[in-house]
C-alpha atoms as a PDB file:
ATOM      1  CA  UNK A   1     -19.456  -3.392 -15.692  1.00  0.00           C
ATOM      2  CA  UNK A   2     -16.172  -1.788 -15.355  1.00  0.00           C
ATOM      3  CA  UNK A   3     -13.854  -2.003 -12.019  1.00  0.00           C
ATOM      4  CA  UNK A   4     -13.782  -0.444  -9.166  1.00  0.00           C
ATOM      5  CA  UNK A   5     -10.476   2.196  -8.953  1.00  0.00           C
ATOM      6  CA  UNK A   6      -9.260   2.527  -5.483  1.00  0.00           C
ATOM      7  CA  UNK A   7      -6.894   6.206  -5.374  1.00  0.00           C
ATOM      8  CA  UNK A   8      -4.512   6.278  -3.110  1.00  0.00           C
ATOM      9  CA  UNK A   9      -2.340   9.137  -3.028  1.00  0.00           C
ATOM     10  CA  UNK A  10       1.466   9.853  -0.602  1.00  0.00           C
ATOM     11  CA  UNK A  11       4.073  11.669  -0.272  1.00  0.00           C
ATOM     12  CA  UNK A  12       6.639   9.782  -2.162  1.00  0.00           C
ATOM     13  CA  UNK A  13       7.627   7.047  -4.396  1.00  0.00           C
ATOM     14  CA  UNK A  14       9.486   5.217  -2.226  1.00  0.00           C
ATOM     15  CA  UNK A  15       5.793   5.162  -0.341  1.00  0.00           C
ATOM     16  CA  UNK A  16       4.156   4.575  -3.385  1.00  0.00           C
ATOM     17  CA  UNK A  17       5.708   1.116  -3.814  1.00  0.00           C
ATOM     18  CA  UNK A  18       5.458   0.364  -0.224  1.00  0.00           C
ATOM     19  CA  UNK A  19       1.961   1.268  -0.410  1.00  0.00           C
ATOM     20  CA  UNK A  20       1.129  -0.487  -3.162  1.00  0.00           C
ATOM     21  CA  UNK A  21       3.210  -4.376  -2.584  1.00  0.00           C
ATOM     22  CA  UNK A  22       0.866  -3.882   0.695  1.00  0.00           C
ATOM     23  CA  UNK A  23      -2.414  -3.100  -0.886  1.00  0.00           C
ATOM     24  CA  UNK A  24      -1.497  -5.606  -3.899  1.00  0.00           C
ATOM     25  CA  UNK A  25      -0.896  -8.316  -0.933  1.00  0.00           C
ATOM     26  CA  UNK A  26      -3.804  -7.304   0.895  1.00  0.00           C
ATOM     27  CA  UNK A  27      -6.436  -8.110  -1.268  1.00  0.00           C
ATOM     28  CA  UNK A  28      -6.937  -9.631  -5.044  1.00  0.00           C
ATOM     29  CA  UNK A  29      -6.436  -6.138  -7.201  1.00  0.00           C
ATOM     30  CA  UNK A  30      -3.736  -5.291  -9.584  1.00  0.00           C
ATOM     31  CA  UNK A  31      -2.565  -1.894 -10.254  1.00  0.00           C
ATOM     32  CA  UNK A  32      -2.348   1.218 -13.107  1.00  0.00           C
ATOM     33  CA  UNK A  33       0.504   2.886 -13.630  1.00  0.00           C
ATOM     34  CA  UNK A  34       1.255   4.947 -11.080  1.00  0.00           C
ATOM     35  CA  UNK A  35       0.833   8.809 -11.587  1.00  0.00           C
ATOM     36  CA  UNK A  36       2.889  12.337  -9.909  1.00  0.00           C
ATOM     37  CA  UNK A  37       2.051  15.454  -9.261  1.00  0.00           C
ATOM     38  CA  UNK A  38       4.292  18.067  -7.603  1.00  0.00           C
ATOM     39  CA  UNK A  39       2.218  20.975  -6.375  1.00  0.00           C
ATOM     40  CA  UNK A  40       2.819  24.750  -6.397  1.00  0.00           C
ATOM     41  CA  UNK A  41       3.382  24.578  -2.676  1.00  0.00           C
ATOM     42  CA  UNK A  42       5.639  21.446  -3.226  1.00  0.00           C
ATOM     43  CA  UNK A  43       8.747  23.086  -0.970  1.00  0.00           C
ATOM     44  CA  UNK A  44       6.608  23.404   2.289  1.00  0.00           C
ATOM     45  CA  UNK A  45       5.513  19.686   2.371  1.00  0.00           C
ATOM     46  CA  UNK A  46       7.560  16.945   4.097  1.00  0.00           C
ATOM     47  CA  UNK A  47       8.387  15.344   0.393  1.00  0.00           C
ATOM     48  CA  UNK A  48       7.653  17.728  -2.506  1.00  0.00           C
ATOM     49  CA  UNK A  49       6.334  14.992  -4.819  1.00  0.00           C
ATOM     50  CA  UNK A  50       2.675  13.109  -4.825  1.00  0.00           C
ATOM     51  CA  UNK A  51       2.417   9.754  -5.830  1.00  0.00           C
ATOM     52  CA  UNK A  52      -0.885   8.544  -6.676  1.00  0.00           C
ATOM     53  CA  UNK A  53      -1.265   4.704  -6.938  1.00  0.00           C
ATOM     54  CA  UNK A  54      -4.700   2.887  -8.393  1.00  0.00           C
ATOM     55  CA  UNK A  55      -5.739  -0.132  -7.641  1.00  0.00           C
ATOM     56  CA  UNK A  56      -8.101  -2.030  -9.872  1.00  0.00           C
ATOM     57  CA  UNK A  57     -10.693  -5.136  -9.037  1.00  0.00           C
ATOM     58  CA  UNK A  58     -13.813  -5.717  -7.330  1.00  0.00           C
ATOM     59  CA  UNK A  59     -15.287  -3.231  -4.897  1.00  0.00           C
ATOM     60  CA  UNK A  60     -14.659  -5.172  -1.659  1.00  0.00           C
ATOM     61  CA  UNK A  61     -11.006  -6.299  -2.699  1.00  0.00           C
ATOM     62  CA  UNK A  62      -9.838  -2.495  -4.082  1.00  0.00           C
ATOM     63  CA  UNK A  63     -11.290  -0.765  -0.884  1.00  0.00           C
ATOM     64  CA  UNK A  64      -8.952  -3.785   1.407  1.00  0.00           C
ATOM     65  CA  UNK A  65      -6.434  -2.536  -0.659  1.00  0.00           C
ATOM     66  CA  UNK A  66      -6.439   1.173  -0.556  1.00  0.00           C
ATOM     67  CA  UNK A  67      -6.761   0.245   3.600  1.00  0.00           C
ATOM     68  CA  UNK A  68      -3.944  -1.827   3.298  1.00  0.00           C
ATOM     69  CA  UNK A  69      -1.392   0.412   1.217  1.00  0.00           C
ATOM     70  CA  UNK A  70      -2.849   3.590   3.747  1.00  0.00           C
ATOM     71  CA  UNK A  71      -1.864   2.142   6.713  1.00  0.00           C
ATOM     72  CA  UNK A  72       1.517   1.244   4.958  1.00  0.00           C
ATOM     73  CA  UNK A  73       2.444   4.252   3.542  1.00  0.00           C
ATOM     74  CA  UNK A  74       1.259   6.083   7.091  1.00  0.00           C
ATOM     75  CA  UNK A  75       4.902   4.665   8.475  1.00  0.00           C
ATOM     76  CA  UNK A  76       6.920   6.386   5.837  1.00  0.00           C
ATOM     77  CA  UNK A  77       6.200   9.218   3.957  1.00  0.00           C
ATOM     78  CA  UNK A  78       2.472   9.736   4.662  1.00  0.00           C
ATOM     79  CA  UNK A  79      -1.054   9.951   3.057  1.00  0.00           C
ATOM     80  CA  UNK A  80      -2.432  13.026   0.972  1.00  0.00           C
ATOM     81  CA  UNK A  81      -6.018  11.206  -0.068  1.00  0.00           C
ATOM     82  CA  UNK A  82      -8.227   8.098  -1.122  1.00  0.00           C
ATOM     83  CA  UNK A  83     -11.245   7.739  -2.846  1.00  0.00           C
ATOM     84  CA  UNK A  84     -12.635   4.477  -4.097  1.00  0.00           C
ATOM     85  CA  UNK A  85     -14.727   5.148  -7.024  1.00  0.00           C
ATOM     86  CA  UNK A  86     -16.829   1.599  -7.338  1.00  0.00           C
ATOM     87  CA  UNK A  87     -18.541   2.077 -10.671  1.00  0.00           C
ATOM     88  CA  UNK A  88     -16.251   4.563 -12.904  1.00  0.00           C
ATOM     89  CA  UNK A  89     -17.811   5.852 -16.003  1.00  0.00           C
ATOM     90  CA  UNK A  90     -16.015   6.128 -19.400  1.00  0.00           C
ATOM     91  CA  UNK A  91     -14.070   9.488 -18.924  1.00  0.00           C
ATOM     92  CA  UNK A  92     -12.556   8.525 -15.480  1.00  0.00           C
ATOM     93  CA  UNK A  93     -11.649   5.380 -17.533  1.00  0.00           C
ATOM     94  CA  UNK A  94      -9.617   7.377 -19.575  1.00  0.00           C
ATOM     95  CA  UNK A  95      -7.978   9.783 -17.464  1.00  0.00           C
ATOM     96  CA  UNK A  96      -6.939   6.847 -15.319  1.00  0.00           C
ATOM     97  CA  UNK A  97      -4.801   6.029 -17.986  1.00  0.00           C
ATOM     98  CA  UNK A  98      -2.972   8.865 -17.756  1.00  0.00           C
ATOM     99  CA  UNK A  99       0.284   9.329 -16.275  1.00  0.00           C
ATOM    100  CA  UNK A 100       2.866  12.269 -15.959  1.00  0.00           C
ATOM    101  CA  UNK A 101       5.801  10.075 -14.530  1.00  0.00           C
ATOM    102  CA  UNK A 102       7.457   9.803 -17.922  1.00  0.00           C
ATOM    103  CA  UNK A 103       7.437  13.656 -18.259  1.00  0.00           C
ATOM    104  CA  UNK A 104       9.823  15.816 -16.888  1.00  0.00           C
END
């Protein structure tokens, strides 16, 4: 059985790894490689780049931690969206893998 992904996505990187250390401390989950995205409308939000972090482990403990990093990254730069996906099938396990913050 593969496990649980909790997505957690702010404004922010400096939120990102706040968000993360608290979610990480939070609960027992470890996480992927974080991902960015900077959106079309990038210049009207209050930081123009998305950080999504994922959180890997059991159900219980990845959905403490996606709690945990929202209500830290609420006190900086903010939360776009979560989704805990408890049961992810083989494509999602792939695309998790996939990150554009070594790309320009």
């Amino acid at each position: 059985m593969a496990e649980a992904v909790g997505i957690l996505e702010v404004f922010g990187l400096t939120t990102a790894f706040v968000a993360g250390d608290a979610g990480c401390k939070a609960a027992n989950v470890r996480m992927e490689v974080f991902d960015k995205n900077k959106p079309a409308n990038a210049d009207s939000l209050p930081v123009p780049l998305l950080v999504t972090i994922k959180y890997r482990g059991g159900v219980a403990d990845v959905t403490a931690a996606v709690e945990a990093g929202e209500e830290a990254a609420k006190t900086l730069g903010g939360v776009v969206t979560k989704y805990i996906i408890a049961n992810p099938e083989a494509g999602t396990e792939k695309m998790l893998k996939i990150s554009a913050l070594d790309k320009n």
